[in-house]
PDB file of N, CA and C in Angstrom:
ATOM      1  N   UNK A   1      18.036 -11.396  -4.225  1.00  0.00           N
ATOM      2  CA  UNK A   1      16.820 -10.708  -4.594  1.00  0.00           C
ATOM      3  C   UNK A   1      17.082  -9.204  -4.549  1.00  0.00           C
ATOM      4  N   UNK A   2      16.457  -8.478  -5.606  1.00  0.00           N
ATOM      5  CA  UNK A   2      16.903  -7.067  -5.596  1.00  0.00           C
ATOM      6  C   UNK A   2      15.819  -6.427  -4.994  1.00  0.00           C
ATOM      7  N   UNK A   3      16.245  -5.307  -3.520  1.00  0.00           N
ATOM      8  CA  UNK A   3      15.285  -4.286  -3.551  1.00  0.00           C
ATOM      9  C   UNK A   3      13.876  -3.671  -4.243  1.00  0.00           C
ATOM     10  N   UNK A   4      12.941  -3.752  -3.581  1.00  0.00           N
ATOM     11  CA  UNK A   4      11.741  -3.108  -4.412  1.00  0.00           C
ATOM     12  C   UNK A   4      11.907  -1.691  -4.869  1.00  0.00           C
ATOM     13  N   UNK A   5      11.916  -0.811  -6.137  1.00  0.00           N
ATOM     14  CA  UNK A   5      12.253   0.268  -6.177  1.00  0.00           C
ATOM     15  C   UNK A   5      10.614   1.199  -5.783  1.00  0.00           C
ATOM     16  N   UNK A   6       9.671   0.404  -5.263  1.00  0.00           N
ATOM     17  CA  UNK A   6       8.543   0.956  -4.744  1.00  0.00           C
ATOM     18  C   UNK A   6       9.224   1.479  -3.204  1.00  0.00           C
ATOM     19  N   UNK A   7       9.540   0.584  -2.600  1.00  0.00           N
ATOM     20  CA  UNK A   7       9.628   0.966  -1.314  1.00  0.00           C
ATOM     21  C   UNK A   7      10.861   1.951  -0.836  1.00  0.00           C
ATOM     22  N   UNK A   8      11.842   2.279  -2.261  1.00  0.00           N
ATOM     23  CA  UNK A   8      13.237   3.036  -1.879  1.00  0.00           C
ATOM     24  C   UNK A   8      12.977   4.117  -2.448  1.00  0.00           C
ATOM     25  N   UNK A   9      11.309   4.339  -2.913  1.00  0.00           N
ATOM     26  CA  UNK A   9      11.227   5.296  -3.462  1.00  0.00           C
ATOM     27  C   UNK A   9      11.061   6.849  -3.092  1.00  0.00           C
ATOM     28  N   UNK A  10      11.531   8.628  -2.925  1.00  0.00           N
ATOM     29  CA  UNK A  10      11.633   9.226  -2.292  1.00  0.00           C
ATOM     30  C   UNK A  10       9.858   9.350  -1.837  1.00  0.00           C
ATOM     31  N   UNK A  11       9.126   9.235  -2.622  1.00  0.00           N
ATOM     32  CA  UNK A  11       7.725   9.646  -2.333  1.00  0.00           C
ATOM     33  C   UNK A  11       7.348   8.753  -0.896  1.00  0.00           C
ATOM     34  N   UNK A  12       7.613   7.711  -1.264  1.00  0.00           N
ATOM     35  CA  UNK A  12       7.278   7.184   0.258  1.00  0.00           C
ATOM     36  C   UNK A  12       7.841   7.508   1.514  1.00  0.00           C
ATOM     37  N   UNK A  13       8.835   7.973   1.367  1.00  0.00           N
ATOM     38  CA  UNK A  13       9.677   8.089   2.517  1.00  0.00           C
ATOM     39  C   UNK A  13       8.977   9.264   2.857  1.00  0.00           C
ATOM     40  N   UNK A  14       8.521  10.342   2.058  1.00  0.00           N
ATOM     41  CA  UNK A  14       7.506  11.814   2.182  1.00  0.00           C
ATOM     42  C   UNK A  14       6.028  11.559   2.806  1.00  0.00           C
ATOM     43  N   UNK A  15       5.549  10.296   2.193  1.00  0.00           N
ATOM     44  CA  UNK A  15       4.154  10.041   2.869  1.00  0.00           C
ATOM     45  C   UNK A  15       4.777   9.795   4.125  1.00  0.00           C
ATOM     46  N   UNK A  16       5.711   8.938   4.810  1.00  0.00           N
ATOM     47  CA  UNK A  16       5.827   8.234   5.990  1.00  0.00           C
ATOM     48  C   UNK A  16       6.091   9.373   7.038  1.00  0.00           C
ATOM     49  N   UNK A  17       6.733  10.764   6.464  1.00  0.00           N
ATOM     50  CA  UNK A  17       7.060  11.446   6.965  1.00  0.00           C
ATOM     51  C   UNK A  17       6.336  12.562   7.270  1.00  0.00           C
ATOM     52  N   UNK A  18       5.174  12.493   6.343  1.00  0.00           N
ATOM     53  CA  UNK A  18       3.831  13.152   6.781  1.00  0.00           C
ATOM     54  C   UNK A  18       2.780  12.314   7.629  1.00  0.00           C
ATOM     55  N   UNK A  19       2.984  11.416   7.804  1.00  0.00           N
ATOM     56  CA  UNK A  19       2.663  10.701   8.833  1.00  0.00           C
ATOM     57  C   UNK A  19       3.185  10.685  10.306  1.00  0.00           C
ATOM     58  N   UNK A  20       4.181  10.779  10.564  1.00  0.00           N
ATOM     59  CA  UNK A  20       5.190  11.497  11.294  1.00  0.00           C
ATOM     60  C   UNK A  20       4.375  12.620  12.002  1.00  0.00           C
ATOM     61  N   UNK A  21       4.717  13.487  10.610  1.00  0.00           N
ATOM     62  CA  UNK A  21       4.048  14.948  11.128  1.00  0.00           C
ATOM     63  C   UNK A  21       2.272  14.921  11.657  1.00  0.00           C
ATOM     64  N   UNK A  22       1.228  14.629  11.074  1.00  0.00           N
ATOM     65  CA  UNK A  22       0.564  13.758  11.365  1.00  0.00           C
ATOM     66  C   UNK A  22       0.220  13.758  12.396  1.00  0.00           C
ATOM     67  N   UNK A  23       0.543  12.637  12.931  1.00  0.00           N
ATOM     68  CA  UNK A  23       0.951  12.019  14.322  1.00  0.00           C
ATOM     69  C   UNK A  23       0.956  13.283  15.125  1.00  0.00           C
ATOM     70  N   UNK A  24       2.001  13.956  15.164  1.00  0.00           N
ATOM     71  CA  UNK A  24       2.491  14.950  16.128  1.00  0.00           C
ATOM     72  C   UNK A  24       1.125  16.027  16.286  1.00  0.00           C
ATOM     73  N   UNK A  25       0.407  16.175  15.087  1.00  0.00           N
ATOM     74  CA  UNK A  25      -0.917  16.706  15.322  1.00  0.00           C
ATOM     75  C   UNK A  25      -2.103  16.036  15.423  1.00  0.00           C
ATOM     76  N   UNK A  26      -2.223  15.196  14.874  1.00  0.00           N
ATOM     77  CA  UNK A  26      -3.298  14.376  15.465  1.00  0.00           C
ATOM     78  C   UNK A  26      -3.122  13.211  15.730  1.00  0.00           C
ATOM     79  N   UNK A  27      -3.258  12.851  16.642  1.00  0.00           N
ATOM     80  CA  UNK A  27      -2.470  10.809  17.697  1.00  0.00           C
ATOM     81  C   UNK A  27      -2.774  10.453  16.173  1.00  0.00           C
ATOM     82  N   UNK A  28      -4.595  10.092  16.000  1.00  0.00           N
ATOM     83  CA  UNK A  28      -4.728   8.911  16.070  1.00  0.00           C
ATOM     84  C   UNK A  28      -5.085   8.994  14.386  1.00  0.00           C
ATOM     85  N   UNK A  29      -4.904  10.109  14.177  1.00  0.00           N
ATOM     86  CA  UNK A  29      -5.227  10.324  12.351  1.00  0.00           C
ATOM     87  C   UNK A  29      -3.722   9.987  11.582  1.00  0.00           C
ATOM     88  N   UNK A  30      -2.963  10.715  12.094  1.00  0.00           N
ATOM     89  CA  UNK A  30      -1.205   9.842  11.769  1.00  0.00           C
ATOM     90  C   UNK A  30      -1.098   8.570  11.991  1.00  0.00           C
ATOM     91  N   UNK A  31      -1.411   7.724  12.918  1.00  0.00           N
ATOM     92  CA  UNK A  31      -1.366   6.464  12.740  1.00  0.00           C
ATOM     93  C   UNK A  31      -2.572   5.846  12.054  1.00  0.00           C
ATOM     94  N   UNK A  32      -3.537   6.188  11.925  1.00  0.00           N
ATOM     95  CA  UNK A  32      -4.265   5.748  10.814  1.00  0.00           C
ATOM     96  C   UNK A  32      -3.696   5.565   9.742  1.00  0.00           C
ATOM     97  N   UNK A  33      -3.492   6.685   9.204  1.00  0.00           N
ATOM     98  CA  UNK A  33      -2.437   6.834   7.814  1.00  0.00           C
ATOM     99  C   UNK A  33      -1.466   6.252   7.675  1.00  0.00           C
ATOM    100  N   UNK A  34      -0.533   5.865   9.003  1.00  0.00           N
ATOM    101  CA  UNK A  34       0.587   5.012   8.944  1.00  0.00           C
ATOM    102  C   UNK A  34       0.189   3.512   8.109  1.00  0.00           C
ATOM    103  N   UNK A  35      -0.954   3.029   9.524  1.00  0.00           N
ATOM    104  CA  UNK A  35      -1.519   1.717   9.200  1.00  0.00           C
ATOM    105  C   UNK A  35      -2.018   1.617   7.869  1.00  0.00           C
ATOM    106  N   UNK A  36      -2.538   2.637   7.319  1.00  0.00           N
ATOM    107  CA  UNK A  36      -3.474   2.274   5.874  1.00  0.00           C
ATOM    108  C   UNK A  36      -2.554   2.343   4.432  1.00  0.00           C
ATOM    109  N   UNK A  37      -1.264   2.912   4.638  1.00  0.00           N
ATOM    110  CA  UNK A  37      -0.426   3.514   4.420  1.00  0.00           C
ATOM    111  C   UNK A  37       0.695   1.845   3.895  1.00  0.00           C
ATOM    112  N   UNK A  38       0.639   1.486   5.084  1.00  0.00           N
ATOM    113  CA  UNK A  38       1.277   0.293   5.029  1.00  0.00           C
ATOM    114  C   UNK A  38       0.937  -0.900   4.462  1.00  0.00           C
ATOM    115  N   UNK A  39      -0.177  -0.909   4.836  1.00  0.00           N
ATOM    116  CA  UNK A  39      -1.505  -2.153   4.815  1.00  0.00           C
ATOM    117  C   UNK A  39      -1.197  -2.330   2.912  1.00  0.00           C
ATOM    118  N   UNK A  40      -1.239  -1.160   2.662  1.00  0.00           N
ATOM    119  CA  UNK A  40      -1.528  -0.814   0.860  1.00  0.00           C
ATOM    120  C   UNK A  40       0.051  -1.061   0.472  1.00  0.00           C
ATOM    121  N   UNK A  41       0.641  -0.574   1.199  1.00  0.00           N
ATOM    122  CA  UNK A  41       2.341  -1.388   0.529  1.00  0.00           C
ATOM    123  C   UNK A  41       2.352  -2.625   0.475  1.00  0.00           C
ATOM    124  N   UNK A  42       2.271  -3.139   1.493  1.00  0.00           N
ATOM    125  CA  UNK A  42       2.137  -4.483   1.457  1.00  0.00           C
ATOM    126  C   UNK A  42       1.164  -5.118   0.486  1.00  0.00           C
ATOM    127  N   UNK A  43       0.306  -4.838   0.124  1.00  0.00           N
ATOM    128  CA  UNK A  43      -0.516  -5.148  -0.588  1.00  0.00           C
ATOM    129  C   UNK A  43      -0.220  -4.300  -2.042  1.00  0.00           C
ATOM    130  N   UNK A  44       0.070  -3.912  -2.226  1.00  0.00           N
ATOM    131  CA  UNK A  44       0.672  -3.300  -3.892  1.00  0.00           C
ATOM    132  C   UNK A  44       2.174  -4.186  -4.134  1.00  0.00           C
ATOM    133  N   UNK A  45       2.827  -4.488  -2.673  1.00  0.00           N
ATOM    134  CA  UNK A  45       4.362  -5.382  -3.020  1.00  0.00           C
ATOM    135  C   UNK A  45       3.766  -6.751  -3.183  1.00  0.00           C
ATOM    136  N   UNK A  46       2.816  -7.607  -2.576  1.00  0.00           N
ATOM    137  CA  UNK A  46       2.393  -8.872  -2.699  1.00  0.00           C
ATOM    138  C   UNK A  46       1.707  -8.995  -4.655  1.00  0.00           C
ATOM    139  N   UNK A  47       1.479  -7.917  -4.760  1.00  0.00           N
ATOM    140  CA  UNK A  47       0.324  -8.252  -6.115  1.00  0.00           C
ATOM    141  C   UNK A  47       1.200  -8.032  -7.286  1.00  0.00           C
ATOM    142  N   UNK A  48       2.772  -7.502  -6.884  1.00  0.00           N
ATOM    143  CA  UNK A  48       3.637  -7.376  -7.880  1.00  0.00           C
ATOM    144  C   UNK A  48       4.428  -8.439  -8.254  1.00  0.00           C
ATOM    145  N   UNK A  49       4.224  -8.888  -7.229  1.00  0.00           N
ATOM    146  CA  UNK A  49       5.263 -10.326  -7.120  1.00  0.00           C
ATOM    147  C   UNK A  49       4.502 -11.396  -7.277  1.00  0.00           C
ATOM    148  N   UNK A  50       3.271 -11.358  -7.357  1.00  0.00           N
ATOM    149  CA  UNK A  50       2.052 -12.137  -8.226  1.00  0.00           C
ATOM    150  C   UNK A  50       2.177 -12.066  -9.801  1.00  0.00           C
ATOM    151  N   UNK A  51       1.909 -10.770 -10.038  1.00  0.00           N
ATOM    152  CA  UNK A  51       2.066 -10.368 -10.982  1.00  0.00           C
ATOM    153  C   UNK A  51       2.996 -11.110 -11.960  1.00  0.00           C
ATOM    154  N   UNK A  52       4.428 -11.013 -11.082  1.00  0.00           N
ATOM    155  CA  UNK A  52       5.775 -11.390 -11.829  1.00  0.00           C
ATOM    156  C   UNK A  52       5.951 -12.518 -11.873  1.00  0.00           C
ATOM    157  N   UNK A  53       5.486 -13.428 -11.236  1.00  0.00           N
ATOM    158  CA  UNK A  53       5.261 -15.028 -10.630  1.00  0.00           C
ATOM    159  C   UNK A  53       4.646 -15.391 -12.356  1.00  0.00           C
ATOM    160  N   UNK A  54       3.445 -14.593 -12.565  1.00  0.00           N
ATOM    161  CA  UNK A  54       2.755 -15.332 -13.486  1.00  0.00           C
ATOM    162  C   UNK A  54       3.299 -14.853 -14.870  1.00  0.00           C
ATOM    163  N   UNK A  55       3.428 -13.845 -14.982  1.00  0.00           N
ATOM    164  CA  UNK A  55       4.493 -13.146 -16.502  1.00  0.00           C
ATOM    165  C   UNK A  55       5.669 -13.810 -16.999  1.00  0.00           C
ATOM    166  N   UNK A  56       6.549 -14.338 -15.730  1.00  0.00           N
ATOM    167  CA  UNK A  56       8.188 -14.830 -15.733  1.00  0.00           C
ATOM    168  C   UNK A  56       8.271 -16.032 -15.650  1.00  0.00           C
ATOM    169  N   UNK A  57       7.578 -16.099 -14.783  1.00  0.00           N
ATOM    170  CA  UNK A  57       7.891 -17.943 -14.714  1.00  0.00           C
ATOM    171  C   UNK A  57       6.978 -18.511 -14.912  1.00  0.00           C
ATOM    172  N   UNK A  58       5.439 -18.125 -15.785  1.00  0.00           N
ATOM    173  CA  UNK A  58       4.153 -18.654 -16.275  1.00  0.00           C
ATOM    174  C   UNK A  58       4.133 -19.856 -15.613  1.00  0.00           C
ATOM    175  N   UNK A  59       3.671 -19.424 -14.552  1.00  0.00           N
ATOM    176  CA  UNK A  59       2.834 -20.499 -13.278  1.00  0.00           C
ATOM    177  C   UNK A  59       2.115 -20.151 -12.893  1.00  0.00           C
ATOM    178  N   UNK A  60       0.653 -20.429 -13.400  1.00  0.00           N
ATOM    179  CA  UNK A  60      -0.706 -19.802 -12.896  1.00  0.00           C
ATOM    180  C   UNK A  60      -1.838 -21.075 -12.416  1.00  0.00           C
ATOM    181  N   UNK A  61      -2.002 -20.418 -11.179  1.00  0.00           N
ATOM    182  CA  UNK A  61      -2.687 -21.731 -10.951  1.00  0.00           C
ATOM    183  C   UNK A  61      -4.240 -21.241 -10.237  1.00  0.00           C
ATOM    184  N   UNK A  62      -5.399 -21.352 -10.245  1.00  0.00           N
ATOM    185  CA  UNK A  62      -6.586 -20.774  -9.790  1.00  0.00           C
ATOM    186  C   UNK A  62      -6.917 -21.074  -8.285  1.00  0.00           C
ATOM    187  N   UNK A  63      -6.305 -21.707  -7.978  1.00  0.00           N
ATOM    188  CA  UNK A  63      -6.015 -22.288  -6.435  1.00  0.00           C
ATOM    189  C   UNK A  63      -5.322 -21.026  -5.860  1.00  0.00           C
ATOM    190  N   UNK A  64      -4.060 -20.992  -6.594  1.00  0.00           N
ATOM    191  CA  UNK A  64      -3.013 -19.568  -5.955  1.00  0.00           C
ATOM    192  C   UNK A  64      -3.740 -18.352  -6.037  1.00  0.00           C
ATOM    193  N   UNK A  65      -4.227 -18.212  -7.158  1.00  0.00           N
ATOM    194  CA  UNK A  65      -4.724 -17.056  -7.300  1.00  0.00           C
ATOM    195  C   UNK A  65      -5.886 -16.557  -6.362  1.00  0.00           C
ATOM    196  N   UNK A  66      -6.434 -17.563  -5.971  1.00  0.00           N
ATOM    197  CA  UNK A  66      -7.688 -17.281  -5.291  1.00  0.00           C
ATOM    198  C   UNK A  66      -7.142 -17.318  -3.766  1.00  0.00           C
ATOM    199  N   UNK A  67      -5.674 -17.811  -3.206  1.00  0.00           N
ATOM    200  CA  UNK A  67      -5.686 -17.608  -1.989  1.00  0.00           C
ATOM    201  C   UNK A  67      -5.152 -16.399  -2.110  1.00  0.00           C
ATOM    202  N   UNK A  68      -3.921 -15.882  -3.063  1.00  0.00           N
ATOM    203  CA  UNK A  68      -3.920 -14.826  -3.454  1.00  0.00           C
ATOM    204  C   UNK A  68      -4.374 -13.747  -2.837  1.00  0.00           C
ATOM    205  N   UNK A  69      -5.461 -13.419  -3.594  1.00  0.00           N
ATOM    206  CA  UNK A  69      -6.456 -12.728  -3.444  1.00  0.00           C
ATOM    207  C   UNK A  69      -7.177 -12.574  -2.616  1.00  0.00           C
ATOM    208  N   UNK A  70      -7.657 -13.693  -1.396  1.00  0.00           N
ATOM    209  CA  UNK A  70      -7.997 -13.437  -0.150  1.00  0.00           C
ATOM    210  C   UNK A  70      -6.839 -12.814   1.193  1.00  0.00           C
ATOM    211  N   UNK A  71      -5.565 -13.554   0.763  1.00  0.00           N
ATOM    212  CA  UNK A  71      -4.630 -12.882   1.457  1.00  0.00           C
ATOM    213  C   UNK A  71      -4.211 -11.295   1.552  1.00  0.00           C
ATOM    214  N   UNK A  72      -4.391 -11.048   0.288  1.00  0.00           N
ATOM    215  CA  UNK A  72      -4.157  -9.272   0.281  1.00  0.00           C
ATOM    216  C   UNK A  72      -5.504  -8.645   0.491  1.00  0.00           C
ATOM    217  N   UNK A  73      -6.764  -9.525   0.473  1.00  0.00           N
ATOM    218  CA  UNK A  73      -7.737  -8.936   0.869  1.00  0.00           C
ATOM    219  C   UNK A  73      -8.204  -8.598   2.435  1.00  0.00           C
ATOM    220  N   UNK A  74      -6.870  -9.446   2.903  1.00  0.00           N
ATOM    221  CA  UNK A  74      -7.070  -9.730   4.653  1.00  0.00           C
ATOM    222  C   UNK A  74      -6.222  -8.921   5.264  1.00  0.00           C
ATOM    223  N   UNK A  75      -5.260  -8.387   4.772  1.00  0.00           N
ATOM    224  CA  UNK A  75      -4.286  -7.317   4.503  1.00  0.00           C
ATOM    225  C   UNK A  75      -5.361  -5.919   5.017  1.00  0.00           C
ATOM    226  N   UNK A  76      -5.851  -5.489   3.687  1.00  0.00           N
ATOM    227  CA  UNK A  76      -6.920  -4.737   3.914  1.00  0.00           C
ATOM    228  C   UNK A  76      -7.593  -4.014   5.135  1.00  0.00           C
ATOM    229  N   UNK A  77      -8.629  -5.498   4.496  1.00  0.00           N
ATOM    230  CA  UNK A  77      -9.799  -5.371   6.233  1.00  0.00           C
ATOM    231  C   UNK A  77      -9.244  -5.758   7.336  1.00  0.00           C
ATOM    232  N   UNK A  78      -7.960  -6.061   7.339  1.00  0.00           N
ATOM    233  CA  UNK A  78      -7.130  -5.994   8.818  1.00  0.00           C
ATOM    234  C   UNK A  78      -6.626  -5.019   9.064  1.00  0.00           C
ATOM    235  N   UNK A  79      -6.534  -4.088   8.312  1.00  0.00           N
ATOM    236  CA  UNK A  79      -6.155  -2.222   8.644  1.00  0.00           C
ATOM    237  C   UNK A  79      -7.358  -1.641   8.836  1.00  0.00           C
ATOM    238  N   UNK A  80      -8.331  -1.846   8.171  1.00  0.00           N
ATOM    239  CA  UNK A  80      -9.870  -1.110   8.434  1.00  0.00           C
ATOM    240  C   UNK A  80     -10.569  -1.321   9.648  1.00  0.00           C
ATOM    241  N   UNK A  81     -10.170  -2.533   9.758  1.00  0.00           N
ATOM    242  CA  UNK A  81     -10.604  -3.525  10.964  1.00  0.00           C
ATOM    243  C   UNK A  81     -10.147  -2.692  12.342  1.00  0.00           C
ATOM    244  N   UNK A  82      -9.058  -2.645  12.204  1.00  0.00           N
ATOM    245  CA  UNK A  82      -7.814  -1.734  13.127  1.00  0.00           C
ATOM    246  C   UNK A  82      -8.403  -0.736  13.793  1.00  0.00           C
ATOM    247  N   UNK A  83      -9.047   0.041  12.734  1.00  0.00           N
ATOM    248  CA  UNK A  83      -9.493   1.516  13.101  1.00  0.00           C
ATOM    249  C   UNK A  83     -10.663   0.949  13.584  1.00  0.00           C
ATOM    250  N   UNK A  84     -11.571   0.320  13.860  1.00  0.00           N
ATOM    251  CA  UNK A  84     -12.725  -0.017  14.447  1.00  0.00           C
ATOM    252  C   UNK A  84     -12.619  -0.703  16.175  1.00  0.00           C
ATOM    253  N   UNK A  85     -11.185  -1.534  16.037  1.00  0.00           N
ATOM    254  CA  UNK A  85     -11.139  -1.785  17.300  1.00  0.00           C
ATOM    255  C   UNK A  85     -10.260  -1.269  17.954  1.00  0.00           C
ATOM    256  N   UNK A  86      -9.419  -0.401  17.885  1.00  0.00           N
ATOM    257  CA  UNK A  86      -8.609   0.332  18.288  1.00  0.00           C
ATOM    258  C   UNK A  86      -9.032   1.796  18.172  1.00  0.00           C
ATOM    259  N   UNK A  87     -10.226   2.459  18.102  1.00  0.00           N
ATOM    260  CA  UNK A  87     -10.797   3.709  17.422  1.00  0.00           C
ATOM    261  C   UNK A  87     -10.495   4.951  18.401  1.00  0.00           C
ATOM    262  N   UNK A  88      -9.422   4.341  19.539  1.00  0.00           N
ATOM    263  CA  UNK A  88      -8.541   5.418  20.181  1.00  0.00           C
ATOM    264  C   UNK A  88      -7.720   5.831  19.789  1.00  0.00           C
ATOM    265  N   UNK A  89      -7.022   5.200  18.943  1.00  0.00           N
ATOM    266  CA  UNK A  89      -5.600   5.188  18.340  1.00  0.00           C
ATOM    267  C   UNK A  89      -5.468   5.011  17.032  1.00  0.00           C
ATOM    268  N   UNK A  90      -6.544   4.701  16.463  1.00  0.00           N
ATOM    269  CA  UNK A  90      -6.516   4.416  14.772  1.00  0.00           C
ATOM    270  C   UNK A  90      -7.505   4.832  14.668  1.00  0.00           C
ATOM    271  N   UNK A  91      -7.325   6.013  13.584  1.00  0.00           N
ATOM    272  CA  UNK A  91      -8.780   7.089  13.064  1.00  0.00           C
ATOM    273  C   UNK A  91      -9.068   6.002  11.869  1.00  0.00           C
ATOM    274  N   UNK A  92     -10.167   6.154  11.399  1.00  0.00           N
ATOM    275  CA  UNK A  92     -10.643   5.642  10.053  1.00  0.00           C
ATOM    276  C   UNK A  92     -11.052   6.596   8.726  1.00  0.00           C
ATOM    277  N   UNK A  93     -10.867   7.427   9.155  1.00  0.00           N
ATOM    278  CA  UNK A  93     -10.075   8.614   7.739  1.00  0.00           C
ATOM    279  C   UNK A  93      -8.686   8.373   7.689  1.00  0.00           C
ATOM    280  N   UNK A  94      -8.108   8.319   8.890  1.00  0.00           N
ATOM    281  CA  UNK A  94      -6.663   8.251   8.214  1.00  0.00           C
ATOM    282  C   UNK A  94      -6.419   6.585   7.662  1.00  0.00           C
ATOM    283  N   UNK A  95      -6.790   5.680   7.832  1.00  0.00           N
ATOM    284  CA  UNK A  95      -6.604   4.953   7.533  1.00  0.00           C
ATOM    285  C   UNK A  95      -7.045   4.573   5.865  1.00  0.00           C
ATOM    286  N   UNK A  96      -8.378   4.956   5.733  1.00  0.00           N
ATOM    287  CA  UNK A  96      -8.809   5.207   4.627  1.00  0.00           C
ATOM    288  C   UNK A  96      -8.143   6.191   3.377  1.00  0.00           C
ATOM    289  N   UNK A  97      -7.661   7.185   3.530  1.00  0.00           N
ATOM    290  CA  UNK A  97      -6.672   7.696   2.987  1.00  0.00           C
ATOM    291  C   UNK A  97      -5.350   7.264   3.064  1.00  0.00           C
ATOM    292  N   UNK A  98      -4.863   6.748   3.629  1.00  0.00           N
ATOM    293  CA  UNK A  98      -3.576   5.908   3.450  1.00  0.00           C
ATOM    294  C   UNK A  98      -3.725   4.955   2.449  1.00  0.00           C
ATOM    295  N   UNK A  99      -4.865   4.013   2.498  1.00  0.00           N
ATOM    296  CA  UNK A  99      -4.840   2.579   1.415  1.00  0.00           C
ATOM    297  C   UNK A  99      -5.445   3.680   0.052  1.00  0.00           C
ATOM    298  N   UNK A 100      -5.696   4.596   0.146  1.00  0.00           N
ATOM    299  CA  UNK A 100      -6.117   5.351  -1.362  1.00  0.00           C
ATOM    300  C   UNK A 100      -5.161   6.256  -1.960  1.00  0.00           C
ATOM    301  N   UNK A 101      -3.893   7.005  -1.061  1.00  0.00           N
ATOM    302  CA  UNK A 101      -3.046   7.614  -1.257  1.00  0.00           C
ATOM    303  C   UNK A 101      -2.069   7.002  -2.182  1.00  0.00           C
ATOM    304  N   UNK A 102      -1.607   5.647  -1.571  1.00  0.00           N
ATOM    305  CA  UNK A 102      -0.414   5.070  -2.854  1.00  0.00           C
ATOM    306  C   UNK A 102      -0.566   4.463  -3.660  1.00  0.00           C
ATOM    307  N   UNK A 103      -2.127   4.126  -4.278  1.00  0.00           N
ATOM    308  CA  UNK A 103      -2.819   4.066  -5.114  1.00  0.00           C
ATOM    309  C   UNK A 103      -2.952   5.126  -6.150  1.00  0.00           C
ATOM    310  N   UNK A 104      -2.830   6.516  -5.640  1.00  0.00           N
ATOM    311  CA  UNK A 104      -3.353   7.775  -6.270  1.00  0.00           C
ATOM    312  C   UNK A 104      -1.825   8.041  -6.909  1.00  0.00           C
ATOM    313  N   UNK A 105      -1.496   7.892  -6.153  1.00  0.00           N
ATOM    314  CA  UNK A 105       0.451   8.069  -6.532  1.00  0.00           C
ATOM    315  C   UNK A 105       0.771   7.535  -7.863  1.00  0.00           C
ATOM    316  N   UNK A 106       0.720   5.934  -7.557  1.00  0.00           N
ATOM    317  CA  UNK A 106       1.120   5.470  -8.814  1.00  0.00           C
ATOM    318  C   UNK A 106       0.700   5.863 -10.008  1.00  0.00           C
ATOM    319  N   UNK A 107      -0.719   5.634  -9.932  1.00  0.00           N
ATOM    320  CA  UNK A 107      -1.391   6.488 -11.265  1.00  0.00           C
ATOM    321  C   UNK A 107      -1.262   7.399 -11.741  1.00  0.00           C
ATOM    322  N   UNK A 108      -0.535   8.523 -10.758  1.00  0.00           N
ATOM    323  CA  UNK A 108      -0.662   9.834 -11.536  1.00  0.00           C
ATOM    324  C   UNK A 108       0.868   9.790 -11.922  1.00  0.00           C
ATOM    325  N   UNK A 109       2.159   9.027 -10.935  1.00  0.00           N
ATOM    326  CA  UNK A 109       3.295   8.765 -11.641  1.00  0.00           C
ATOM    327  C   UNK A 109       2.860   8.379 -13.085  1.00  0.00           C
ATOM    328  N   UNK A 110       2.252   7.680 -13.050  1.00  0.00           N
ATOM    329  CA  UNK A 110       2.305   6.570 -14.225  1.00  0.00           C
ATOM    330  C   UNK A 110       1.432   8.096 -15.936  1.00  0.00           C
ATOM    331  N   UNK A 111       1.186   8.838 -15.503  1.00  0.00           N
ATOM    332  CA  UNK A 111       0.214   9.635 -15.969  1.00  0.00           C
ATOM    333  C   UNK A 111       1.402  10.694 -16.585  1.00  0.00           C
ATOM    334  N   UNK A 112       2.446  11.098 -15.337  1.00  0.00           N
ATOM    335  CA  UNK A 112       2.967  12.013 -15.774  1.00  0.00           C
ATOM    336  C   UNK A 112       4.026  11.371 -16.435  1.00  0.00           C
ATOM    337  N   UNK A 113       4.644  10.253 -16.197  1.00  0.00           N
ATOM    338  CA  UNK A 113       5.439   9.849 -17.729  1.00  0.00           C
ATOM    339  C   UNK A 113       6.075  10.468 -18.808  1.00  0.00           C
ATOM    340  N   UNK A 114       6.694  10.805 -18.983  1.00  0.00           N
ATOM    341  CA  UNK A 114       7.075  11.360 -20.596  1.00  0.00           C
ATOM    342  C   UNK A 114       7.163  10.021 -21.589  1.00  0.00           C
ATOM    343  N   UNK A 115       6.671  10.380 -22.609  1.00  0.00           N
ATOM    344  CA  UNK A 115       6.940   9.289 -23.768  1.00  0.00           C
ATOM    345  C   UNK A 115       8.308   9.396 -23.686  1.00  0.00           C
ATOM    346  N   UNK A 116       8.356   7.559 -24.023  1.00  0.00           N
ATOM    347  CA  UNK A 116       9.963   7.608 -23.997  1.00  0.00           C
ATOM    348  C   UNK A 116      10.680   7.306 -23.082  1.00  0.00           C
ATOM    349  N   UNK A 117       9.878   6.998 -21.706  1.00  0.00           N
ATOM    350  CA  UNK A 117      11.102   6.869 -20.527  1.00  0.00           C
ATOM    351  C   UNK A 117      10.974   5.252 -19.923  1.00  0.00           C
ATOM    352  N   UNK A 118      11.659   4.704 -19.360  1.00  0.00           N
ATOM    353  CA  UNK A 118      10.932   3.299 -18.424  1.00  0.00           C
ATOM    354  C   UNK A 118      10.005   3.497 -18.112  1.00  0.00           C
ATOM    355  N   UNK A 119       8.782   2.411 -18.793  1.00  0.00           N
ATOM    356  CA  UNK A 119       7.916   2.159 -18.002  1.00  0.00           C
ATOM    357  C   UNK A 119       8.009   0.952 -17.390  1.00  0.00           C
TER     358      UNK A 119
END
C-alpha cells in the first residue's frame, strides 16, 4: 500500500508544528487544535479510501455507506466531545479550528491550481 500523499504533505507537518507552538502558549488551545486537527485527518483519510473503494473497485453498498458515515461521524463528535469533558486540557476553539483548518487547506490548494497540473 502506498503512503497517503495527504499526510507526507509539508503543510501538515506546519499545522502540527503550530500546534506545537500553540501548546507552548496556550496548554489547552494547542491541544485542542492537535485533537481537531487529527480527528479531521482521520476523517478526510477514511472518506478517501471510501471514496476509492467505490470509483476502483465499484463496490457500493448502502449498508457500508451508512456505517461509513456514522463512523467518521463518531470521529468527529469524539474530538468535540473531548473538549467538553476534558475542558482543562482541550479548548473548544482549538478544537473547532483544527476540524475546519484542513478542510480550508484543501480547498484553497485545490483553488490555487494552475490549469494544467495533477489534479
Amino acid at each position: 500500500m502506498t503512503p497517503n500523499p495527504l499526510i507526507q504533505s509539508k503543510e501538515i507537518k506546519i499545522m502540527y508544528g503550530v500546534a506545537i507552538i500553540m501548546t507552548i502558549a496556550k496548554f489547552n488551545l494547542g491541544v485542542g487544535f492537535a485533537v481537531g486537527l487529527t480527528a479531521s485527518l482521520i476523517h478526510q483519510l477514511l472518506f478517501v479510501q471510501y471514496v476509492d473503494k467505490i470509483l476502483f473497485e465499484e463496490k457500493f453498498s448502502v449498508f457500508m455507506f451508512i456505517i461509513s458515515y456514522l463512523f467518521r461521524f463518531m470521529i468527529l463528535a469524539a474530538a468535540v466531545a473531548s473538549a467538553f469533558v476534558l475542558s482543562d486540557y482541550v479548548s473548544i476553539y482549538g478544537v473547532i479550528f483544527g476540524l475546519f483548518v484542513l478542510k480550508l487547506w484543501v480547498y484553497v490548494k485545490e483553488l490555487t491550481l494552475k490549469k494544467g497540473e495533477n489534479r
